[in-house]
C-alpha atoms as a PDB file:
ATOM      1  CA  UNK A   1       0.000   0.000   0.000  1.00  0.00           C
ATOM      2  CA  UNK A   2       1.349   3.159  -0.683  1.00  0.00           C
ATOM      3  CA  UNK A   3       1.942   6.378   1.338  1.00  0.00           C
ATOM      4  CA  UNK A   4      -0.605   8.413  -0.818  1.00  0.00           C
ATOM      5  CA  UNK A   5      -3.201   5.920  -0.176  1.00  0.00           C
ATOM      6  CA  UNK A   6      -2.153   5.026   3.697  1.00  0.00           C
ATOM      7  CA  UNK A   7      -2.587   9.112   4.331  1.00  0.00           C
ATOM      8  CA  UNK A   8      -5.410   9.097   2.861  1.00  0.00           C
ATOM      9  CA  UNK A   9      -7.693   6.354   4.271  1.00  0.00           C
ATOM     10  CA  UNK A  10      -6.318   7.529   7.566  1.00  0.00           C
ATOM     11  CA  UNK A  11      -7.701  11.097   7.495  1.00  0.00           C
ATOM     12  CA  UNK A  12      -9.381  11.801  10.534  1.00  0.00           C
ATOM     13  CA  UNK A  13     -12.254  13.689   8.533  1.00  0.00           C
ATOM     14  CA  UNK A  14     -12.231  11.540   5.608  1.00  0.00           C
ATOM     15  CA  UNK A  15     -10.930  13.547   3.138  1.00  0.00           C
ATOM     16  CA  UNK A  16      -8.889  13.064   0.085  1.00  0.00           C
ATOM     17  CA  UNK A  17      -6.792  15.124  -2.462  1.00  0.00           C
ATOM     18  CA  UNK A  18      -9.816  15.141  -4.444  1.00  0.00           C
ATOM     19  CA  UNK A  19     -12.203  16.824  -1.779  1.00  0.00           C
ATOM     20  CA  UNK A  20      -9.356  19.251  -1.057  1.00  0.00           C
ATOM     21  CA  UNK A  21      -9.182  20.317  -5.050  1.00  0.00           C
ATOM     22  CA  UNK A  22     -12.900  20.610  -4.934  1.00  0.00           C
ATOM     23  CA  UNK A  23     -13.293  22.798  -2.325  1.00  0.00           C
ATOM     24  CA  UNK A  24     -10.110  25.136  -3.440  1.00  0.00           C
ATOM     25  CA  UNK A  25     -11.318  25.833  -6.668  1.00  0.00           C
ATOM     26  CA  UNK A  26     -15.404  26.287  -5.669  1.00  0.00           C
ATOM     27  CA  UNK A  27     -14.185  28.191  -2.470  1.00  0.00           C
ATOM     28  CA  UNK A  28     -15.077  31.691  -3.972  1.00  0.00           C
ATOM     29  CA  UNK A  29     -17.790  30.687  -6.270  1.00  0.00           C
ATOM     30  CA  UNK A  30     -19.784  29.555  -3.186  1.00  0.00           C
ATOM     31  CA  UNK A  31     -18.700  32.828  -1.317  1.00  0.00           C
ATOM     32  CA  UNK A  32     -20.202  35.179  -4.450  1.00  0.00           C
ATOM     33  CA  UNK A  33     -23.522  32.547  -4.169  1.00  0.00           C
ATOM     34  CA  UNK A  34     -23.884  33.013  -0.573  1.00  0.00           C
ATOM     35  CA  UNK A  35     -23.503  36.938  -1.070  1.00  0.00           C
ATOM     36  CA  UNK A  36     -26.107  36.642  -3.889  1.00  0.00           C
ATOM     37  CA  UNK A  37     -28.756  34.738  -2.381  1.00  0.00           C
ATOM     38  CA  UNK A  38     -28.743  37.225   0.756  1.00  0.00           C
ATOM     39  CA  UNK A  39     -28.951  40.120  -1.230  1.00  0.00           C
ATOM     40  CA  UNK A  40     -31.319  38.374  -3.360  1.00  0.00           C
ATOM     41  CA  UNK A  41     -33.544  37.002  -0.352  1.00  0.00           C
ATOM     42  CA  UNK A  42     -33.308  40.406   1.125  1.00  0.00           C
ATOM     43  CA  UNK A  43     -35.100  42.642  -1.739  1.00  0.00           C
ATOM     44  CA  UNK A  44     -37.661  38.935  -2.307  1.00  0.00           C
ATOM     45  CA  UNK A  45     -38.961  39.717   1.304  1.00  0.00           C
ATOM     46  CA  UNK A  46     -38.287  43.735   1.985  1.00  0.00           C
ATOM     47  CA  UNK A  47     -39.308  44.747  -1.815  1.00  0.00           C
ATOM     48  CA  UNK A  48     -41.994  42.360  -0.890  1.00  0.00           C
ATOM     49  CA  UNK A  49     -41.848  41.828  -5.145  1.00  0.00           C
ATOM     50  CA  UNK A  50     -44.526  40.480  -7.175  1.00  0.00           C
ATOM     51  CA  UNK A  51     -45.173  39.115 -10.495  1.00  0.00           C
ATOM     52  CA  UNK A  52     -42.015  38.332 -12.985  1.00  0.00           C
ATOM     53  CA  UNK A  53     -39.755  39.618 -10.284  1.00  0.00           C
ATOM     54  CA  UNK A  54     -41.043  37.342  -7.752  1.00  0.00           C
ATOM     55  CA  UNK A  55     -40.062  34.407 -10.142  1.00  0.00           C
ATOM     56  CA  UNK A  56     -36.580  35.666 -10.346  1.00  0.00           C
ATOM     57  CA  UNK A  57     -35.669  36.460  -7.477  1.00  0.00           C
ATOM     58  CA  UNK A  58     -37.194  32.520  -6.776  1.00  0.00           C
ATOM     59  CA  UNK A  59     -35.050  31.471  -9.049  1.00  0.00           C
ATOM     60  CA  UNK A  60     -32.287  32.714  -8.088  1.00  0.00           C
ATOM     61  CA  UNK A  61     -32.977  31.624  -4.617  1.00  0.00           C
ATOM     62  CA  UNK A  62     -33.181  28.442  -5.867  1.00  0.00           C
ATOM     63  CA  UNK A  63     -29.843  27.899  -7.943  1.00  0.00           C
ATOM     64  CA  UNK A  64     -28.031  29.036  -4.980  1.00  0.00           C
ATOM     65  CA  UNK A  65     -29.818  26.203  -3.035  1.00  0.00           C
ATOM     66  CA  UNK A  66     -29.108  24.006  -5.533  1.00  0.00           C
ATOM     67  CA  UNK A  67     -25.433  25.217  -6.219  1.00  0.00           C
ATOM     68  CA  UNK A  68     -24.574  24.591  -2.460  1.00  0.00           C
ATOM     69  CA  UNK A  69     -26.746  20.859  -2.207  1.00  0.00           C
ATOM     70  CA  UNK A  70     -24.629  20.122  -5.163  1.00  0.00           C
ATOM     71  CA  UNK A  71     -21.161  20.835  -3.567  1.00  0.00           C
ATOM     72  CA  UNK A  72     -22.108  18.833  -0.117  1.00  0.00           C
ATOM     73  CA  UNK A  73     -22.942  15.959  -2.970  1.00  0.00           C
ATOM     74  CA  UNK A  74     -19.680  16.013  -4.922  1.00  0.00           C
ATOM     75  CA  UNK A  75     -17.673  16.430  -1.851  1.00  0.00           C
ATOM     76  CA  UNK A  76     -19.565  13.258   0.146  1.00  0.00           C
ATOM     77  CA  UNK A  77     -19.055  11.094  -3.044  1.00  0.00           C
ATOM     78  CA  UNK A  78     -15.197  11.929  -3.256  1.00  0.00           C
ATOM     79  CA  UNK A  79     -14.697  11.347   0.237  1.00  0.00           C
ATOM     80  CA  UNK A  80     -13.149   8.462   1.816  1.00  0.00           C
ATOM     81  CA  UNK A  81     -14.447   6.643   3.778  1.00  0.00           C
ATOM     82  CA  UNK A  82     -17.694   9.087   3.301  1.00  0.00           C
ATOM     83  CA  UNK A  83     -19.331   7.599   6.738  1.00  0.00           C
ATOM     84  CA  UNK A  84     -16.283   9.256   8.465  1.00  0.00           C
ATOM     85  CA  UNK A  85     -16.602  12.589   6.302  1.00  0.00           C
ATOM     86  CA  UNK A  86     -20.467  12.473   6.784  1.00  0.00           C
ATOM     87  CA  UNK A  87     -19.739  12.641  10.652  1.00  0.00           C
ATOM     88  CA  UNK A  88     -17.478  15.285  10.870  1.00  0.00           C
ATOM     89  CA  UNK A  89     -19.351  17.506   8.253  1.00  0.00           C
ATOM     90  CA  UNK A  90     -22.575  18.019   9.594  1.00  0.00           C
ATOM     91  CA  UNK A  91     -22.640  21.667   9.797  1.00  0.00           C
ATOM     92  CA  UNK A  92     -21.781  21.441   5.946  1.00  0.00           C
ATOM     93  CA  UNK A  93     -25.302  19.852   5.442  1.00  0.00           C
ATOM     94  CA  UNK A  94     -27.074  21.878   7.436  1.00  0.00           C
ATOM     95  CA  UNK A  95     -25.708  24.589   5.541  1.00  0.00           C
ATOM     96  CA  UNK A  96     -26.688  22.923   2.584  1.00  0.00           C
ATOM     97  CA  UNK A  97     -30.270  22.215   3.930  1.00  0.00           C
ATOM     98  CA  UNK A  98     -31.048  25.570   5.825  1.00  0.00           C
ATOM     99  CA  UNK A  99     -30.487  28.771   3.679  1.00  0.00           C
ATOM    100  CA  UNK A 100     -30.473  30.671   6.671  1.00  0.00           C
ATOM    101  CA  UNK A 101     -26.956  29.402   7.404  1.00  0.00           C
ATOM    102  CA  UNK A 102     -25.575  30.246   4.190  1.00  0.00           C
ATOM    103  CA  UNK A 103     -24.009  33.579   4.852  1.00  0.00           C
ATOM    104  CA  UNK A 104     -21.920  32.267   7.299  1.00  0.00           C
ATOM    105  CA  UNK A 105     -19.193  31.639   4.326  1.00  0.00           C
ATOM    106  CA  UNK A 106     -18.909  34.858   4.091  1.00  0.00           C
ATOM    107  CA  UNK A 107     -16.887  35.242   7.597  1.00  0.00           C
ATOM    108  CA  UNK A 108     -14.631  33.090   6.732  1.00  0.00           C
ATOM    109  CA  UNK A 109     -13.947  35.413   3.168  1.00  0.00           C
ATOM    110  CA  UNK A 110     -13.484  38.273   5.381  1.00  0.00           C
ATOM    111  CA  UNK A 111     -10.745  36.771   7.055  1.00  0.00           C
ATOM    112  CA  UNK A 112      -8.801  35.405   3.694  1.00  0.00           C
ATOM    113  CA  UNK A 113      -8.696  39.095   2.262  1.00  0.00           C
ATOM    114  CA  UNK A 114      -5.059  39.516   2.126  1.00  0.00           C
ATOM    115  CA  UNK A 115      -5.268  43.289   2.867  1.00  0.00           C
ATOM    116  CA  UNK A 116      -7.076  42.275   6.201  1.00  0.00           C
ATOM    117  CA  UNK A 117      -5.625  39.404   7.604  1.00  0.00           C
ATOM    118  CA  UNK A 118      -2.071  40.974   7.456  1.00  0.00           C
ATOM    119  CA  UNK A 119      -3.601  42.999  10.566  1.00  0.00           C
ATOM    120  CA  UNK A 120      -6.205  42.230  12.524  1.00  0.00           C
ATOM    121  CA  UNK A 121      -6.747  38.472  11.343  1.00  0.00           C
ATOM    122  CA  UNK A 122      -3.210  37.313  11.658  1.00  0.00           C
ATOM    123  CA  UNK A 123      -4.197  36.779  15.675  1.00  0.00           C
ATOM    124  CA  UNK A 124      -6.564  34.160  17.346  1.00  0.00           C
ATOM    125  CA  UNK A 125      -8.231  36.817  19.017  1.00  0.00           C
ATOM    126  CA  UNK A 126      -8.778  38.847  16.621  1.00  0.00           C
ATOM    127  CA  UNK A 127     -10.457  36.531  14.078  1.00  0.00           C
ATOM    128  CA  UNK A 128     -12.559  35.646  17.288  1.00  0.00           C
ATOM    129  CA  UNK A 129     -13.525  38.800  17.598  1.00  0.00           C
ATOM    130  CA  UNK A 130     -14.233  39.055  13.712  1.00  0.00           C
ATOM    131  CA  UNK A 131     -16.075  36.001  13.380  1.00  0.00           C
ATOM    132  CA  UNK A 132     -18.110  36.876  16.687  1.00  0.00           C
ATOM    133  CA  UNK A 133     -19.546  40.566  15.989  1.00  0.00           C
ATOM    134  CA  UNK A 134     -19.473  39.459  11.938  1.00  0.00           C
ATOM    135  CA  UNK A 135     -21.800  36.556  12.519  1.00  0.00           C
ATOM    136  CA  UNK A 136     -23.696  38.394  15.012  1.00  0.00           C
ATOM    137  CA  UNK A 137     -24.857  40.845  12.101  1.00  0.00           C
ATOM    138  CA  UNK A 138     -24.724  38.374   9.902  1.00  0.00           C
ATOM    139  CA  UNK A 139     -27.451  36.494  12.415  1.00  0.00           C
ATOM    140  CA  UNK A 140     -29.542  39.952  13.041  1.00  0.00           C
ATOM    141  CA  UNK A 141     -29.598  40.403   9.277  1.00  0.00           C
ATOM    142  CA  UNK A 142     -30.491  37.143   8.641  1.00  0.00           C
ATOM    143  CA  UNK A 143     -33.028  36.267  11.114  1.00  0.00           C
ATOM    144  CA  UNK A 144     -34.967  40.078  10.767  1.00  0.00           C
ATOM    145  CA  UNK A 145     -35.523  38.938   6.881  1.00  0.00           C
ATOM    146  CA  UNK A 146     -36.430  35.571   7.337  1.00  0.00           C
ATOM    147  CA  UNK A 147     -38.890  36.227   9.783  1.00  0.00           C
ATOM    148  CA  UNK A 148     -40.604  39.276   8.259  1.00  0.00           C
ATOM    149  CA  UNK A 149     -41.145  36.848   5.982  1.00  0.00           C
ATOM    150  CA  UNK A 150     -43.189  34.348   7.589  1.00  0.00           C
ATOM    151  CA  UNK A 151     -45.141  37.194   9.906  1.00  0.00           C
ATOM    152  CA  UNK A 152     -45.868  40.436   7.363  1.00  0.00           C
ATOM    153  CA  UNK A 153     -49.068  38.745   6.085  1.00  0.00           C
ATOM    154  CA  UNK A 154     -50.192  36.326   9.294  1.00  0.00           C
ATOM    155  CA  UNK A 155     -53.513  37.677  11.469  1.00  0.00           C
ATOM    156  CA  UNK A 156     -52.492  39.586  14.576  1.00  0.00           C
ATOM    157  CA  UNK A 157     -48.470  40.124  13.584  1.00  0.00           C
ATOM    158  CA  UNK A 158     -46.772  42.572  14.777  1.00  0.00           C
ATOM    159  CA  UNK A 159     -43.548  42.495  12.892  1.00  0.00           C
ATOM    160  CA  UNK A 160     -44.755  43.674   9.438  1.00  0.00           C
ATOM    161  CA  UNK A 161     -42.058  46.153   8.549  1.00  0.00           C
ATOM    162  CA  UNK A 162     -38.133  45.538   7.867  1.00  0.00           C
ATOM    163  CA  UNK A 163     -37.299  47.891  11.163  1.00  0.00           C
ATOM    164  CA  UNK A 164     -39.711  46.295  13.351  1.00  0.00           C
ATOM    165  CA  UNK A 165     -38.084  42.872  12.174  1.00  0.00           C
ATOM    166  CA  UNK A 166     -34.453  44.472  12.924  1.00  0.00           C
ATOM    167  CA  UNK A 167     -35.495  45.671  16.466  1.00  0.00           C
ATOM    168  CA  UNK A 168     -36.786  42.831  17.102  1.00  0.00           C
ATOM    169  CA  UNK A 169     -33.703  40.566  16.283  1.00  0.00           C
ATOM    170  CA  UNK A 170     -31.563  43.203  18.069  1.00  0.00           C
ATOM    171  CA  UNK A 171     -33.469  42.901  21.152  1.00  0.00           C
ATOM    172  CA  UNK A 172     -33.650  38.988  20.714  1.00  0.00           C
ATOM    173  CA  UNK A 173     -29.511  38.486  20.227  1.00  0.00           C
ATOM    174  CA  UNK A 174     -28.745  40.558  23.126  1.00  0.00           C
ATOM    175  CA  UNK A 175     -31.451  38.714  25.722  1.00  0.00           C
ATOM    176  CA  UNK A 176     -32.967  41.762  26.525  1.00  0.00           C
ATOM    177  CA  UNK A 177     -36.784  40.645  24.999  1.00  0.00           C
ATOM    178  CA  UNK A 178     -38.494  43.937  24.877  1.00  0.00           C
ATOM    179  CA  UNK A 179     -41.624  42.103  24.270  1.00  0.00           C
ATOM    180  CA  UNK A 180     -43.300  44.636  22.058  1.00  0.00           C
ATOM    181  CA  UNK A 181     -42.698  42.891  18.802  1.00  0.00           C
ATOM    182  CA  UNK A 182     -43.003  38.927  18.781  1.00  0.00           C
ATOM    183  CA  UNK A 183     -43.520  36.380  16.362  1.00  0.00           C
ATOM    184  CA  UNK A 184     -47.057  34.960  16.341  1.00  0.00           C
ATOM    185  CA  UNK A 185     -46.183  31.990  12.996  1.00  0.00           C
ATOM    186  CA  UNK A 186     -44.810  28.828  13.972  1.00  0.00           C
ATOM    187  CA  UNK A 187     -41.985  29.298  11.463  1.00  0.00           C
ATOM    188  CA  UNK A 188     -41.154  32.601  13.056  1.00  0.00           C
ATOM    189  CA  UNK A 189     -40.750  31.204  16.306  1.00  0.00           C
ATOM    190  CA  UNK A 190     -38.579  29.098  15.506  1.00  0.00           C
ATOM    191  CA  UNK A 191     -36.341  31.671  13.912  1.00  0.00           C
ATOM    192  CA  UNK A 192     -36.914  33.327  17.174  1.00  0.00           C
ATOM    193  CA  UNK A 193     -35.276  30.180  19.066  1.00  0.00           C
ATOM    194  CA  UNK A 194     -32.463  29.822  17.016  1.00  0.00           C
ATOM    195  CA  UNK A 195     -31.873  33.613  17.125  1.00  0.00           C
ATOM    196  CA  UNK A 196     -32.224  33.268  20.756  1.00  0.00           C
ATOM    197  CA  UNK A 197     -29.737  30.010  21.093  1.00  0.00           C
ATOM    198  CA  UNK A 198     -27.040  32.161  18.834  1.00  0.00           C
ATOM    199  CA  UNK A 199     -27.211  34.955  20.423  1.00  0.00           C
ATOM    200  CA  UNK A 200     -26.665  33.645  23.648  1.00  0.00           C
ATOM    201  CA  UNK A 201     -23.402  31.652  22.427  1.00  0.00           C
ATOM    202  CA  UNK A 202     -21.896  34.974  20.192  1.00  0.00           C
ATOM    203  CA  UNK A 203     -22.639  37.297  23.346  1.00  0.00           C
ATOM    204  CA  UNK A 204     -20.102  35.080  25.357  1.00  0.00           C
ATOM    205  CA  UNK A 205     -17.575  34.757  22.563  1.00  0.00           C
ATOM    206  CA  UNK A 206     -17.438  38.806  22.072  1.00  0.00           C
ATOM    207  CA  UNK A 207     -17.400  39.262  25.748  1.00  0.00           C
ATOM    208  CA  UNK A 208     -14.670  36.380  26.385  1.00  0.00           C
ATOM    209  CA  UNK A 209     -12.749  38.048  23.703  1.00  0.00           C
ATOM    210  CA  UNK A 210     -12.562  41.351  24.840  1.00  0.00           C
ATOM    211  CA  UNK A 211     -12.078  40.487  28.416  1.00  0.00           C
ATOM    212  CA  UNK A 212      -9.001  38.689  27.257  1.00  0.00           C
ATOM    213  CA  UNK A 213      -7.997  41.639  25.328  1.00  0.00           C
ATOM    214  CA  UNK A 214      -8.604  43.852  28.488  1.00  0.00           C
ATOM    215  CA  UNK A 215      -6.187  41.458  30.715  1.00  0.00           C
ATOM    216  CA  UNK A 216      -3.580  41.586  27.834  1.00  0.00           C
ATOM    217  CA  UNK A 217      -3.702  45.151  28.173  1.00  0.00           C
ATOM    218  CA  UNK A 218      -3.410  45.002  31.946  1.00  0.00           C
ATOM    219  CA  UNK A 219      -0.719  42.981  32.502  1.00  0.00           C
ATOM    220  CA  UNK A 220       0.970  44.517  29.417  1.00  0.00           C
ATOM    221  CA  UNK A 221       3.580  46.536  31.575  1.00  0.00           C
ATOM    222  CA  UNK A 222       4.227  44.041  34.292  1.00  0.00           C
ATOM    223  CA  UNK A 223       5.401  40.566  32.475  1.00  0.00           C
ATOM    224  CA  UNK A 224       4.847  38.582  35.660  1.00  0.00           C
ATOM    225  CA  UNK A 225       1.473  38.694  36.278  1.00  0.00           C
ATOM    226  CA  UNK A 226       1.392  36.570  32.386  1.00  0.00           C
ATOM    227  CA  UNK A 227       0.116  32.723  32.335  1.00  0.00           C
ATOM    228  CA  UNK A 228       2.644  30.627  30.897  1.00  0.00           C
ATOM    229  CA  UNK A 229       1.656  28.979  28.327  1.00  0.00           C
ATOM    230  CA  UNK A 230       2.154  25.324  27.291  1.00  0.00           C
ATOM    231  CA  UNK A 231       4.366  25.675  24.659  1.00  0.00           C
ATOM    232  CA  UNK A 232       6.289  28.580  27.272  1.00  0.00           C
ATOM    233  CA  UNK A 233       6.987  25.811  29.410  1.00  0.00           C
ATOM    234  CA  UNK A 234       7.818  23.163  26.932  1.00  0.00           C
ATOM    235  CA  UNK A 235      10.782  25.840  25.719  1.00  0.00           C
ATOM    236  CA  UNK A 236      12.021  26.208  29.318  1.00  0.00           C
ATOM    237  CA  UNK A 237      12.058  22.793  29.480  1.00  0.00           C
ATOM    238  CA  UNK A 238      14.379  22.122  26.478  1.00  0.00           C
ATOM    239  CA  UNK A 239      16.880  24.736  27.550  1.00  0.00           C
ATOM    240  CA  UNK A 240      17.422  23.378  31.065  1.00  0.00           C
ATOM    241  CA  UNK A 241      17.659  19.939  29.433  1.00  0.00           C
ATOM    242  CA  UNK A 242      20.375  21.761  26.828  1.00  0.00           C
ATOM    243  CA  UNK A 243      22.292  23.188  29.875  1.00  0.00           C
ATOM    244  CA  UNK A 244      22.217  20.149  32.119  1.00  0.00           C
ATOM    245  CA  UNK A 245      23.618  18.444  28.923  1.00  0.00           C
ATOM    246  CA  UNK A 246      26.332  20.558  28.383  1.00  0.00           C
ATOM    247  CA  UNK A 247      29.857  20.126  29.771  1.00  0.00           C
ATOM    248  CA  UNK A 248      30.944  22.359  32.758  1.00  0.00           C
ATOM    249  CA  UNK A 249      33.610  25.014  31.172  1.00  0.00           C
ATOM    250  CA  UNK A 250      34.917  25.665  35.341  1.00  0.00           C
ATOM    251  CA  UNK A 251      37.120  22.859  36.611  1.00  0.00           C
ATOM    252  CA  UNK A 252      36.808  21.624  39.830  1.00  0.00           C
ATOM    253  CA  UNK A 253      38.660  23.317  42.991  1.00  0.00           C
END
């Protein structure tokens, strides 16, 4: 058996050259779809368009759909062994399945743009910070459009314009509930849950990240009060080891 072959069957999340070509040359192509079927999906529900421009902007909603179902597809059926990729892709189907998580590619763009990551992305903090307040917006954005959607038109709504929808989302990310606009459509509600589940979790990542830049900056000017870190301690390690190895240059009295 050779190398290629050993590596390959032995890849903890079953992929192969051939998934890894795939996804390096439809990489941007599903970035530009993502961007188009917000955009789109945006002025279907906001424009609230009828007629011929209702079927396109369907349309277009659809080939996106259909653009990203295909690319889970071809990427299952080059994987191997695909049970193992099928386990440790699951957020790539539900991406495929729920067009709600779509735009969540586009975080990851932001943080390729060479102009960017040369700065603020070339730290782990910082793209935690990026991909926390990005897919907070992202999430707001998201979840104000989908769910004017399902309540504009329903009996007794009260989120039937794109600010009231935003409001509502804002209030619904941060936990703070208002109250006076909620979704009466069982669809909407369950936006409302998953808005309320995300929020939650991106609330603690911005705050954890910022309270770890607020100790950097604390402990800036006195080096002691810094953690060690593991790899710290594996390089103090080494250099005793080094010294203890090392001859002693004084004789003995």
């Amino acid at each position: 058996m050779s190398r290629a072959k050993t590596h390959t069957e032995g890849d903890p999340r079953g992929e192969t050259a051939a998934t890894r070509r795939w996804e390096s040359a439809t990489y941007w192509p599903l970035t530009v779809a993502a961007l188009v079927f917000i955009v789109t999906q945006t002025i279907h529900v906001v424009g609230d368009v009828r007629g011929d421009w209702a079927i396109l902007t369907r349309s277009i909603i659809a080939l996106t759909w259909a653009m990203f179902i295909a690319d889970y597809l071809v990427r299952l059926a080059m994987s191997k062994p695909r049970a193992r990729w099928f386990r440790t892709h699951l957020f790539d189907l539900a991406v495929a399945l729920l067009p709600v998580l779509r735009p969540v590619r586009l975080l990851g763009a932001f943080t390729r743009i060479a102009s960017f990551t040369r700065t603020a992305a070339s730290s782990l903090r910082s793209r935690m910070l990026i991909y926390g307040i990005g897919a907070a917006l992202l999430l707001i954005w998201t979840a104000s459009v989908t769910v004017l959607g399902f309540e504009r038109d329903a009996p007794g709504a009260t989120i039937t314009g794109f600010g009231d929808a935003v409001w509502w989302a804002f209030c619904t990310v941060t936990t703070v509930g208002y109250g006076d606009y909620t979704p009466v459509t069982v669809p909407g509600r369950i936006v409302a849950v998953g808005l309320m589940m995300g929020g939650v979790v991106l609330v603690g990542l911005i705050v954890a990240t910022f309270s770890s830049w607020v100790m950097e900056r604390v402990t800036r000017d006195n080096p002691d009060q810094l953690a060690a870190t593991r790899g710290d301690i594996h390089h103090l390690e080494a250099e005793l080891r080094a010294r203890g190895a090392a001859p002693d240059a004084t004789p003995p009295a």
